[in-house]
Structure formats: structure tokens, C-alpha cells
C-alpha atoms as a PDB file:
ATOM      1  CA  UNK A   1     195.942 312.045 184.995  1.00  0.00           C
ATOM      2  CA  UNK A   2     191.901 312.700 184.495  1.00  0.00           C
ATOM      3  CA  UNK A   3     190.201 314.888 185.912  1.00  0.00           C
ATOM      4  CA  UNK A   4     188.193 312.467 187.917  1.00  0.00           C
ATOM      5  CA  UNK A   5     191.134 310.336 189.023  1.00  0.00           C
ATOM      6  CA  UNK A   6     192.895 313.498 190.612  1.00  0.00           C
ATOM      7  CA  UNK A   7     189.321 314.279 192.136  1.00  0.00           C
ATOM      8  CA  UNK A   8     189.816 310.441 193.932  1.00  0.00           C
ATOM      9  CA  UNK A   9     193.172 310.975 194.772  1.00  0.00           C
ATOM     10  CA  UNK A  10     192.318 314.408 196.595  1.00  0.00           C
ATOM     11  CA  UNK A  11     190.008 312.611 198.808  1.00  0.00           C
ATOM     12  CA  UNK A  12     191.491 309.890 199.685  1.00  0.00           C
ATOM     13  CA  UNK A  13     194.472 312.693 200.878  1.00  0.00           C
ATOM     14  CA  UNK A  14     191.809 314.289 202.540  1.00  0.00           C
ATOM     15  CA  UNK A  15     190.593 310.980 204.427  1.00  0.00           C
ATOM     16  CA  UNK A  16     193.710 310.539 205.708  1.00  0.00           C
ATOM     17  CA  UNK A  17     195.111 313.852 206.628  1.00  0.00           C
ATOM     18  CA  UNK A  18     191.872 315.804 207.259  1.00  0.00           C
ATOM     19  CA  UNK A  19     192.992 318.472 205.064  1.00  0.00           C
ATOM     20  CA  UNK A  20     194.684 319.367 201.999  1.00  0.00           C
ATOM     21  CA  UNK A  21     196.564 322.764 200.412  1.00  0.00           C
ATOM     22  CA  UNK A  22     196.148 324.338 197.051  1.00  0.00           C
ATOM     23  CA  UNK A  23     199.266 324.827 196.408  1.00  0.00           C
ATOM     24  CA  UNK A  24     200.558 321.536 197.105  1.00  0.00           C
ATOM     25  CA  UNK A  25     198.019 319.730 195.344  1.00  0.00           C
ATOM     26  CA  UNK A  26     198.566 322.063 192.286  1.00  0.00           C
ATOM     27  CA  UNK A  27     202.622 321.193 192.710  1.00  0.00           C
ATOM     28  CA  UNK A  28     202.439 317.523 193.052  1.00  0.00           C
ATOM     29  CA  UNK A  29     199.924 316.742 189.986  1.00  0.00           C
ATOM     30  CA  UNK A  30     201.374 319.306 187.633  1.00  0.00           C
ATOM     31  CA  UNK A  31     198.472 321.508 187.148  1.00  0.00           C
ATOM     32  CA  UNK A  32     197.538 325.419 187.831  1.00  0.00           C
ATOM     33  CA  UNK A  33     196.149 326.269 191.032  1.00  0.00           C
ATOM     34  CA  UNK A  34     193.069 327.285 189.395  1.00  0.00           C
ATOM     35  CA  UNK A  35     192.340 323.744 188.464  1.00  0.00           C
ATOM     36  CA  UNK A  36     192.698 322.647 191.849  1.00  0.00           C
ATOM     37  CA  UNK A  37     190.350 325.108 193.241  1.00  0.00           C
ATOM     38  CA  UNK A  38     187.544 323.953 190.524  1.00  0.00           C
ATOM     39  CA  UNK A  39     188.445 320.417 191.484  1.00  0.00           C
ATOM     40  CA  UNK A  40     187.539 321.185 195.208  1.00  0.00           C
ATOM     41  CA  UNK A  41     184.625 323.299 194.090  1.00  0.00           C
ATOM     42  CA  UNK A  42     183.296 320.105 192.548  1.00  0.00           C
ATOM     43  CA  UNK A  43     184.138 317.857 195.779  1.00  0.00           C
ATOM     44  CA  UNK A  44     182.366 320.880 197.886  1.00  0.00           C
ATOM     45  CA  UNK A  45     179.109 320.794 195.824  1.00  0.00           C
ATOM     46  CA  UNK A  46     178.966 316.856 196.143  1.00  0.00           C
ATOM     47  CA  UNK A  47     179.195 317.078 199.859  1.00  0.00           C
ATOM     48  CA  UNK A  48     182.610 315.215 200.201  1.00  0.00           C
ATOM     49  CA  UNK A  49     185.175 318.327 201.187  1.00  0.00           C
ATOM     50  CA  UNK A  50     184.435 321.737 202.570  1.00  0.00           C
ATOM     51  CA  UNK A  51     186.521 324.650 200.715  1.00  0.00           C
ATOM     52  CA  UNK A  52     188.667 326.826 202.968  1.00  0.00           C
ATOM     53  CA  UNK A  53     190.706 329.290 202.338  1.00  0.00           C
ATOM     54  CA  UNK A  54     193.669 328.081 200.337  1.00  0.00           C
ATOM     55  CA  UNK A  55     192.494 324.659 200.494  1.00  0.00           C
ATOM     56  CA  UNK A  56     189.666 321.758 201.722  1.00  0.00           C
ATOM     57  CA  UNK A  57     188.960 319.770 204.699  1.00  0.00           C
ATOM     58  CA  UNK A  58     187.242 316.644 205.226  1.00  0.00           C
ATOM     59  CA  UNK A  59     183.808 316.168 205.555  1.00  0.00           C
ATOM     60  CA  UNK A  60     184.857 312.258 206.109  1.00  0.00           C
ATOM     61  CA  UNK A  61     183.860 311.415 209.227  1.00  0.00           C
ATOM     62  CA  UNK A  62     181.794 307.874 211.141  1.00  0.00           C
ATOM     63  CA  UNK A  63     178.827 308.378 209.084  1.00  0.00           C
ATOM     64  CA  UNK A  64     179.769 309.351 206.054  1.00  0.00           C
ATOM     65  CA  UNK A  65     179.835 306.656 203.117  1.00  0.00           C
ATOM     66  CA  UNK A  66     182.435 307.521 200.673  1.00  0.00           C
ATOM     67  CA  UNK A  67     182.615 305.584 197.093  1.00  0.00           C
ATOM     68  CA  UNK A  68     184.502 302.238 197.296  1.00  0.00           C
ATOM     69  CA  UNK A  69     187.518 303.170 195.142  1.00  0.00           C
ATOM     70  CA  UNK A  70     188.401 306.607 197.454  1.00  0.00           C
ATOM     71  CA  UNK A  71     188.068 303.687 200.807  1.00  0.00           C
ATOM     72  CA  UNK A  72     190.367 301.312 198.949  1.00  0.00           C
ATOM     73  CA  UNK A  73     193.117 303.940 198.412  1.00  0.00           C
ATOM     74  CA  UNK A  74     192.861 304.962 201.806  1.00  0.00           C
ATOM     75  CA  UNK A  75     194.826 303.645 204.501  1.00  0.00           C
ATOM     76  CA  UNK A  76     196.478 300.990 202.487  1.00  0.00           C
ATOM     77  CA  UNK A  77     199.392 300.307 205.019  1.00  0.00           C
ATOM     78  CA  UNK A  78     196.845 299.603 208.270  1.00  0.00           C
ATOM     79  CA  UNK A  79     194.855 297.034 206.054  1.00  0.00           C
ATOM     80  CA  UNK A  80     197.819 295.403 204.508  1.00  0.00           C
ATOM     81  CA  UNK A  81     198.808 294.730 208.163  1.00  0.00           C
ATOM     82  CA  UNK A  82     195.241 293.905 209.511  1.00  0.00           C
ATOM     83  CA  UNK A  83     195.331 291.082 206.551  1.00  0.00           C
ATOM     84  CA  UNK A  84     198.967 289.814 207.462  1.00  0.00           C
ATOM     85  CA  UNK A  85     197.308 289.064 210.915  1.00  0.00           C
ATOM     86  CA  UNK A  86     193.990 287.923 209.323  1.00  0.00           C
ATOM     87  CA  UNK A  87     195.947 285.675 207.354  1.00  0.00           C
ATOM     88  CA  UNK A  88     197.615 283.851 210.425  1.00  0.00           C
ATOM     89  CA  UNK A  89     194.546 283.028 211.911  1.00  0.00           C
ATOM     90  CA  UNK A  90     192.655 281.161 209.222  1.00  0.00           C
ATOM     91  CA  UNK A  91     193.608 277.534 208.078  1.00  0.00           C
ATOM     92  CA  UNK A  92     193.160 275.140 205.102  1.00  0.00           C
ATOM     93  CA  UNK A  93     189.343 274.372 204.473  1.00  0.00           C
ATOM     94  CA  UNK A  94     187.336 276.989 206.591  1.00  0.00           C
ATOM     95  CA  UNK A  95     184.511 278.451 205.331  1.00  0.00           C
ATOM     96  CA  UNK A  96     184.621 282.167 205.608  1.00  0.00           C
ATOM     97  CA  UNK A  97     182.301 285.284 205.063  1.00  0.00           C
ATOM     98  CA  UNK A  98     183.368 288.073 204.195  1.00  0.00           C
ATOM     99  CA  UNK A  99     181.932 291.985 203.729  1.00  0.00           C
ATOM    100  CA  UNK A 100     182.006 294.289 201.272  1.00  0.00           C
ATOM    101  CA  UNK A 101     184.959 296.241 203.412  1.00  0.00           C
ATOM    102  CA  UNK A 102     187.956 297.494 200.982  1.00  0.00           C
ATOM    103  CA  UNK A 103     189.887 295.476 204.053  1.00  0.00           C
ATOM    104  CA  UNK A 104     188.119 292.581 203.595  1.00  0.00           C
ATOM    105  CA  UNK A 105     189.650 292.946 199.804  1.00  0.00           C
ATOM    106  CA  UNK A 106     193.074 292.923 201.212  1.00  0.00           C
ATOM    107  CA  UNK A 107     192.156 290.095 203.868  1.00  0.00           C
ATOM    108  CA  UNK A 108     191.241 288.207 200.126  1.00  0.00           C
ATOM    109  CA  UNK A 109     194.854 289.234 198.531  1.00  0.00           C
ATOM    110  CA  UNK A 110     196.650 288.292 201.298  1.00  0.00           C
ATOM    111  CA  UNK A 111     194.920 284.461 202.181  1.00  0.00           C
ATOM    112  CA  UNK A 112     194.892 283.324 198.575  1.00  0.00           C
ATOM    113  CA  UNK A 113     197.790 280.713 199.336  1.00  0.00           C
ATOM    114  CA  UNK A 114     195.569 279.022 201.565  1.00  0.00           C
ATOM    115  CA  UNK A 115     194.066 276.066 200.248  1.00  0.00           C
ATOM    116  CA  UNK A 116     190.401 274.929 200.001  1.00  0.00           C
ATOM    117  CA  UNK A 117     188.694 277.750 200.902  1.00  0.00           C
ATOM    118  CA  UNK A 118     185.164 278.187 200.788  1.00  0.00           C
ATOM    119  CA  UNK A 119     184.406 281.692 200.642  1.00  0.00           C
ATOM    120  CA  UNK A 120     180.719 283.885 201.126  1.00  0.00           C
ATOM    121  CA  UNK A 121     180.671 287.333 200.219  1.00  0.00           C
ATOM    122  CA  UNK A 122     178.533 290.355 199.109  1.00  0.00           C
ATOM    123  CA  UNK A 123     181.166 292.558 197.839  1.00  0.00           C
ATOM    124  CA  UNK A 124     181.731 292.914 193.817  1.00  0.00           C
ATOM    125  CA  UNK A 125     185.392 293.847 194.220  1.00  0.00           C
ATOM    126  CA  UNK A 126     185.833 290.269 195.875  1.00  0.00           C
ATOM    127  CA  UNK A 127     183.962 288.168 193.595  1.00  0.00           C
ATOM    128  CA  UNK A 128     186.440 289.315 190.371  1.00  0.00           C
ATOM    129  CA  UNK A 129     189.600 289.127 193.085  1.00  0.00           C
ATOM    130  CA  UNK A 130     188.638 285.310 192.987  1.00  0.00           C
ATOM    131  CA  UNK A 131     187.155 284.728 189.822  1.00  0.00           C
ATOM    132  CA  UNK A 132     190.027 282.787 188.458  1.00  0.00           C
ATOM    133  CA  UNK A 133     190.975 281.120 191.837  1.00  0.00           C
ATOM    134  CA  UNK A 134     189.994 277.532 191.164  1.00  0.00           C
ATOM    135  CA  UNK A 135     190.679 275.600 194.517  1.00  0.00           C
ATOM    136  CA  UNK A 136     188.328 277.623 196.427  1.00  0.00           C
ATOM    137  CA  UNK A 137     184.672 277.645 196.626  1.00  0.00           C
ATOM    138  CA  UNK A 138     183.143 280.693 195.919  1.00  0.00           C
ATOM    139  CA  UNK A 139     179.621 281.956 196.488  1.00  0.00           C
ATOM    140  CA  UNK A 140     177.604 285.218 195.858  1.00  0.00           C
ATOM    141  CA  UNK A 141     175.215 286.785 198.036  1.00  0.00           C
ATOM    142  CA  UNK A 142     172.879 287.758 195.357  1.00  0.00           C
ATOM    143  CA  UNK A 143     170.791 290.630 195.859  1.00  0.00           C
ATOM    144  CA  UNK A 144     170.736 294.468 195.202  1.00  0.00           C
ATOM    145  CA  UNK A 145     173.811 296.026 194.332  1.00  0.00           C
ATOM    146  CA  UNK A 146     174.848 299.115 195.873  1.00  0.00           C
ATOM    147  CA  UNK A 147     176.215 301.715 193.257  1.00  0.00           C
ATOM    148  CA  UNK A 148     179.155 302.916 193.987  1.00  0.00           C
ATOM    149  CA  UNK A 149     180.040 300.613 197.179  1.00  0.00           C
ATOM    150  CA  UNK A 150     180.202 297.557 194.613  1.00  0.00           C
ATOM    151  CA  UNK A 151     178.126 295.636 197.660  1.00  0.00           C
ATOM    152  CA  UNK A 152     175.087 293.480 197.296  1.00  0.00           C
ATOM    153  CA  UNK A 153     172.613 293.649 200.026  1.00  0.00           C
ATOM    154  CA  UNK A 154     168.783 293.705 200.571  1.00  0.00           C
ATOM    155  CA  UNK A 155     166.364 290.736 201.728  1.00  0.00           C
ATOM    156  CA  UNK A 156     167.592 288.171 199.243  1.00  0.00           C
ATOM    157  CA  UNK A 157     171.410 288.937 200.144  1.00  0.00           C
ATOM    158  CA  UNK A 158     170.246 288.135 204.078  1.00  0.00           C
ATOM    159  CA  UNK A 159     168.014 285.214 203.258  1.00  0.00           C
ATOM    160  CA  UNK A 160     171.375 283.492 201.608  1.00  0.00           C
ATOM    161  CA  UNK A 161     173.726 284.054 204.507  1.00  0.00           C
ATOM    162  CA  UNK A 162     171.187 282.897 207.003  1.00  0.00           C
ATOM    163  CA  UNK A 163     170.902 280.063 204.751  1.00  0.00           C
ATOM    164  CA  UNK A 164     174.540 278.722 206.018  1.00  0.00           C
ATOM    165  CA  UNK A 165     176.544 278.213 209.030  1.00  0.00           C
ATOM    166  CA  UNK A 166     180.532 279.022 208.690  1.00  0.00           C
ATOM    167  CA  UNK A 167     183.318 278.753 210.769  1.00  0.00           C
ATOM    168  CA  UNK A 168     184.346 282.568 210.246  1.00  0.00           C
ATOM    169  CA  UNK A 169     182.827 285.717 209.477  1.00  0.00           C
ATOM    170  CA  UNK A 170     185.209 288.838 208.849  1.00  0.00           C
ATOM    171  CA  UNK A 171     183.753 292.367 208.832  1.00  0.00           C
ATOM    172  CA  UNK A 172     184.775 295.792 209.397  1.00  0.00           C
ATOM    173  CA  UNK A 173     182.987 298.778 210.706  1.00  0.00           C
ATOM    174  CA  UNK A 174     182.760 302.904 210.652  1.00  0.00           C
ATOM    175  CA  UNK A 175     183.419 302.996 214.910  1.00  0.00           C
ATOM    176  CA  UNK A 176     183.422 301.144 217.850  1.00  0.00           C
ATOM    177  CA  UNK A 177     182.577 302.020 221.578  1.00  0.00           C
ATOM    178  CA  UNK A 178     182.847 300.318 224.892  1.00  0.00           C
ATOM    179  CA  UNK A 179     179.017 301.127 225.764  1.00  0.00           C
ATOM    180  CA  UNK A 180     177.314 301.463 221.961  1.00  0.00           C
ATOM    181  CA  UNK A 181     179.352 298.474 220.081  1.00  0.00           C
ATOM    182  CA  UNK A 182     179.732 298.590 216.966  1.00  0.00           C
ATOM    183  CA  UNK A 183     178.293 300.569 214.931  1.00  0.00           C
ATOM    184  CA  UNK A 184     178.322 301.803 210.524  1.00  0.00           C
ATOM    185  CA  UNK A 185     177.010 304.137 208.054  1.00  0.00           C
ATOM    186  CA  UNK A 186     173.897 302.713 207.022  1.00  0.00           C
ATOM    187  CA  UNK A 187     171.229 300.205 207.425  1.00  0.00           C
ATOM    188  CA  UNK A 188     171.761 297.916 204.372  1.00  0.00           C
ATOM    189  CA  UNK A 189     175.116 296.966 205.186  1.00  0.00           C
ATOM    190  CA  UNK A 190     174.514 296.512 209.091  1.00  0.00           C
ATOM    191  CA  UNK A 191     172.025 293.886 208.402  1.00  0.00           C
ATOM    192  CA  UNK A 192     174.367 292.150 206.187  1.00  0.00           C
ATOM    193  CA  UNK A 193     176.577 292.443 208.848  1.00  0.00           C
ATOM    194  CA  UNK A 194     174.421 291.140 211.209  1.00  0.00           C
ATOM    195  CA  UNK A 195     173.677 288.258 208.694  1.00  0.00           C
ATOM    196  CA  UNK A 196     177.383 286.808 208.491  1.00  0.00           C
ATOM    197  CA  UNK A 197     177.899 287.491 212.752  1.00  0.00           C
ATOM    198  CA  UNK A 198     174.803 285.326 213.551  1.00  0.00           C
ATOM    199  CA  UNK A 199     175.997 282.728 210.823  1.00  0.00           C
ATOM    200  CA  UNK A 200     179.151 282.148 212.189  1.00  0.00           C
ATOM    201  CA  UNK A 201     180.992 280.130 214.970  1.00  0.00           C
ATOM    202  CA  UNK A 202     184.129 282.770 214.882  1.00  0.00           C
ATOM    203  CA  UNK A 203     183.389 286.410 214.789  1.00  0.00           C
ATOM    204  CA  UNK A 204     186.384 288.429 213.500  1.00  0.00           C
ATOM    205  CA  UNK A 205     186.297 292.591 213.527  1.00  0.00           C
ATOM    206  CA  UNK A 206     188.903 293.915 211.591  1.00  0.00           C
ATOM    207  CA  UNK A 207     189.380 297.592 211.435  1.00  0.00           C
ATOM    208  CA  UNK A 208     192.005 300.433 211.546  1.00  0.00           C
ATOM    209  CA  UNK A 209     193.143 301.815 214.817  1.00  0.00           C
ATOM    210  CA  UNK A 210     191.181 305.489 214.189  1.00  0.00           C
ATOM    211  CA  UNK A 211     188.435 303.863 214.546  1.00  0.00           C
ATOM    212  CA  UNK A 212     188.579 303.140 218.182  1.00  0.00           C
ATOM    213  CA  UNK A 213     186.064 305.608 220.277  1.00  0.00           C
ATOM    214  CA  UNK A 214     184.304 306.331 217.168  1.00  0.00           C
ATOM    215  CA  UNK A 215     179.912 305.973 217.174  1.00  0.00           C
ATOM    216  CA  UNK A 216     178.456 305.899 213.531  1.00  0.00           C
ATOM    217  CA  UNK A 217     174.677 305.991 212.624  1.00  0.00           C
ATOM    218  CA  UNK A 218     173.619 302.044 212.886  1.00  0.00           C
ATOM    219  CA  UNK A 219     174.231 299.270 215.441  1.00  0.00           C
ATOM    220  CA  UNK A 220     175.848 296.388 214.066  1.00  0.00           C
ATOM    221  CA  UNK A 221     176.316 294.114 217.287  1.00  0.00           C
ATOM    222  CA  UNK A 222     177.724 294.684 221.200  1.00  0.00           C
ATOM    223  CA  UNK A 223     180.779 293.908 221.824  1.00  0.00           C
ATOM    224  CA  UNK A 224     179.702 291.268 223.247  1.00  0.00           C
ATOM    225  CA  UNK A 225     179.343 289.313 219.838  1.00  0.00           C
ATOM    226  CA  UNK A 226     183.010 289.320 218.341  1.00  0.00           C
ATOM    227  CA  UNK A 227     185.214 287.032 219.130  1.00  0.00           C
ATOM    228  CA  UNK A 228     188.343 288.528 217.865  1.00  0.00           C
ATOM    229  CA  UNK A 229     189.317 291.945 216.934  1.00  0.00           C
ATOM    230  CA  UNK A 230     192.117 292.992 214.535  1.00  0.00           C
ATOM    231  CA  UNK A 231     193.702 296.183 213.916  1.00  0.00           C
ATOM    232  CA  UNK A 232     196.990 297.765 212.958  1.00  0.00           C
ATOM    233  CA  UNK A 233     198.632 299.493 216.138  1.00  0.00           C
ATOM    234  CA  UNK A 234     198.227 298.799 219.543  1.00  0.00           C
ATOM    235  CA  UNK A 235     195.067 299.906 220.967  1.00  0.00           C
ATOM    236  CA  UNK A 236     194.968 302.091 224.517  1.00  0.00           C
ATOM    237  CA  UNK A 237     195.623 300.875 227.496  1.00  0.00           C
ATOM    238  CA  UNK A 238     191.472 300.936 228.618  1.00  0.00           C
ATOM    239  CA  UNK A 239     190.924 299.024 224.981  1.00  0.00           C
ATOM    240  CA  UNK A 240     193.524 296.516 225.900  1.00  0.00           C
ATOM    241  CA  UNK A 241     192.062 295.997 229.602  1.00  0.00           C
ATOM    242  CA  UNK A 242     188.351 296.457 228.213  1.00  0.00           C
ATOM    243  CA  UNK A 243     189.092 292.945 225.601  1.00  0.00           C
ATOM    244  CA  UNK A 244     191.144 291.319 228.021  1.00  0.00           C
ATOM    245  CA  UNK A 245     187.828 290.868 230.592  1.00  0.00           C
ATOM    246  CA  UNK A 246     185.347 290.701 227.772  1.00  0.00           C
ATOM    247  CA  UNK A 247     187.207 287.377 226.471  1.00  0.00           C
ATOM    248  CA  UNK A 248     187.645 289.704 222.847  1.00  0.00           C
ATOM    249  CA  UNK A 249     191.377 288.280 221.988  1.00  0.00           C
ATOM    250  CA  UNK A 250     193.321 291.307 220.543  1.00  0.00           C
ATOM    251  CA  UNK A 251     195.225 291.303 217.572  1.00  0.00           C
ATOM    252  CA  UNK A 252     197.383 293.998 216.611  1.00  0.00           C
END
């Protein structure tokens, strides 16, 4: 394994456990403790992990963007079963948007077998998903792409999706809260957000359940705005009432 790929792998551990040992990490890739600890000096200095003693905890948190190929390894179980229930609510011929989420990648792997889609996304990592899929119509958002988040997004990105009207728009978010909404990282991608809510009839928020009670930097929308919300465990009790008498049908 490279360097760098170990580096990935350590952080998507520590995304999803909050914390990772030396001497386990040194144990389950085969290499000397030493190498670990330079490998966690390196995620230190690039402001992704803090070094502790005998290992590293997250610095992953709400508003914290981390590169797309450490959010695509993360979590993979909670987006392959947000997509399974993406997948039942979208039919033949339905035009669909779609951010540059890694679960909006799995909501792609999972609907291919439905026919005549026409689908509108900024994300890179969907665009080659589809690039041989030949029933489906596929458009680009154009516009300025993101390094390392394999998005596209600036003016010319919004100007397209405000250019159409779509029956579904799928996004995901960094947090969201009964009073704020929802909410992400950063301004570029909110207002492609934004975009793909206001240009469609169905508004679909798909996101894992640790992100429940959680505020991030940037309004995307109120809660007010989604139609549907998708996740991969039943939500609490006061999320469960709180949908139920906002009209927010709950998917889990």
C-alpha cells in the first residue's frame, strides 16, 4: 500500500471512529510504528488529525471539508442504504439533479436500472459513473471545478440549473437543525444547492443519521423547503414528531 493511500485510509478511520491507535494502525497495515507516527505527523500539519499521545483524533467535524475520496470511503454502509431507499422512490423518465455528495454517487450506482433518466449534476465522480450509460440523458453543470471535491460550481454552474425545471433534486448536507435548517461547509456548494432546491418540484435530503442536530458554516434552505428526507436509521423520537407536522415524509 502507498504511502498516501494508507494516509486516506487513516482518515477515513478517523471520520468514523473519532480516533485511531498507533499500534493498531501499525498492526493492521504491516508497517513499524514509527511510520505511523510520521503518517499522522503529516495528517497533523495539514490540519486533518490532531496527534495524541499514542495516536490521532479527528479534527472532522460540520465544517470541515475533507477531500472527496476520504468522504467516499466513509460511511459506505449508511449511503448504500440511503440509495436502496432513494432508489424506491424515483421512476422511469424523471429528470433528476443531483450534487456533488459521495451519496449522491451511490444514489447513481444504485438507480442505474431505471430507465430513461435524465440526469443534472455538478459532481465529476458522477459524470464518468454514467459516461457509458446510453439510455439516460446526461448533462453537466459546467463551471469551476473544485480541486479535490471533483465538484463544479461558480456563476455559470448556477446560471445552468436555474436554466431548467426537474421533477427531483437530491442533495446532502454537513448538519441539520430544527431552528437553523440546513446547513454545509462552504458557500460554493450551498448555492449550488440552492440552485437544484429552487429548480425542482420534489426536494429530496439525503444524509446519514450523525448528522441530525448538527449546524455547519452556510445555510442551505429551512426545513421548510424539503420535501422528503432520507437517512439510514431511525431518527429520534422529536425528529420523527418534528417531520411528521412539518409535512417532511421520513425515510429511513
Amino acid at each position: 500500500m502507498l504511502a498516501i493511500e494508507r494516509r486516506r485510509e487513516i482518515l477515513a478511520r478517523l471520520a468514523a471512529n473519532g480516533k485511531v491507535i498507533v499500534t493498531e494502525l501499525a498492526r493492521d497495515f504491516g508497517v513499524t510504528e514509527e511510520t505511523i507516527r510520521r503518517d499522522l505527523e503529516k495528517l497533523d500539519n495539514e490540519g486533518l488529525a490532531s496527534k495524541t499521545y499514542g495516536g490521532a483524533v479527528s479534527k472532522h467535524s460540520p465544517t470541515l471539508d475533507l477531500p472527496y475520496n476520504v468522504r467516499e470511503s466513509v460511511n459506505v454502509e449508511a449511503k448504500q442504504r440511503i440509495a436502496d431507499k432513494i432508489c424506491s422512490l424515483i421512476s422511469d423518465g424523471e429528470r433528476i439533479m443531483l450534487d456533488s455528495s459521495s451519496t449522491a454517487l451511490y444514489v447513481v450506482k444504485k438507480i442505474k436500472e431505471i430507465k430513461n433518466l435524465t440526469i443534472i449534476t455538478n459532481s465529476v465522480k458522477i459524470l464518468l459513473e454514467l459516461a457509458d450509460k446510453q439510455d439516460w440523458t446526461v448533462l453537466s453543470t459546467g463551471g469551476i471545478l473544485k480541486k479535490g471535491a471533483l465538484s463544479l460550481t461558480g456563476s455559470s454552474a448556477e446560471k445552468m440549473i436555474s436554466s431548467y425545471h426537474v421533477d427531483t433534486a437530491i442533495c446532502s448536507c454537513k448538519g441539520i437543525d430544527m431552528s437553523l435548517g440546513i446547513t454545509d461547509s462552504n458557500e460554493s456548494d450551498c448555492l449550488i444547492k440552492q440552485a437544484m432546491i429552487n429548480a425542482a418540484e420534489r426536494k429530496i435530503l439525503a444524509l446519514d443519521s450523525e448528522k441530525f442536530d448538527k449546524k455547519s458554516f452556510v445555510k442551505v434552505c429551512s426545513t421548510d423547503d424539503l420535501d422528503v428526507i432520507v437517512t439510514d436509521t431511525e431518527p429520534t423520537d422529536k425528529w420523527v414528531s418534528f417531520c411528521r407536522e412539518n409535512n417532511i415524509d421520513l425515510v429511513y
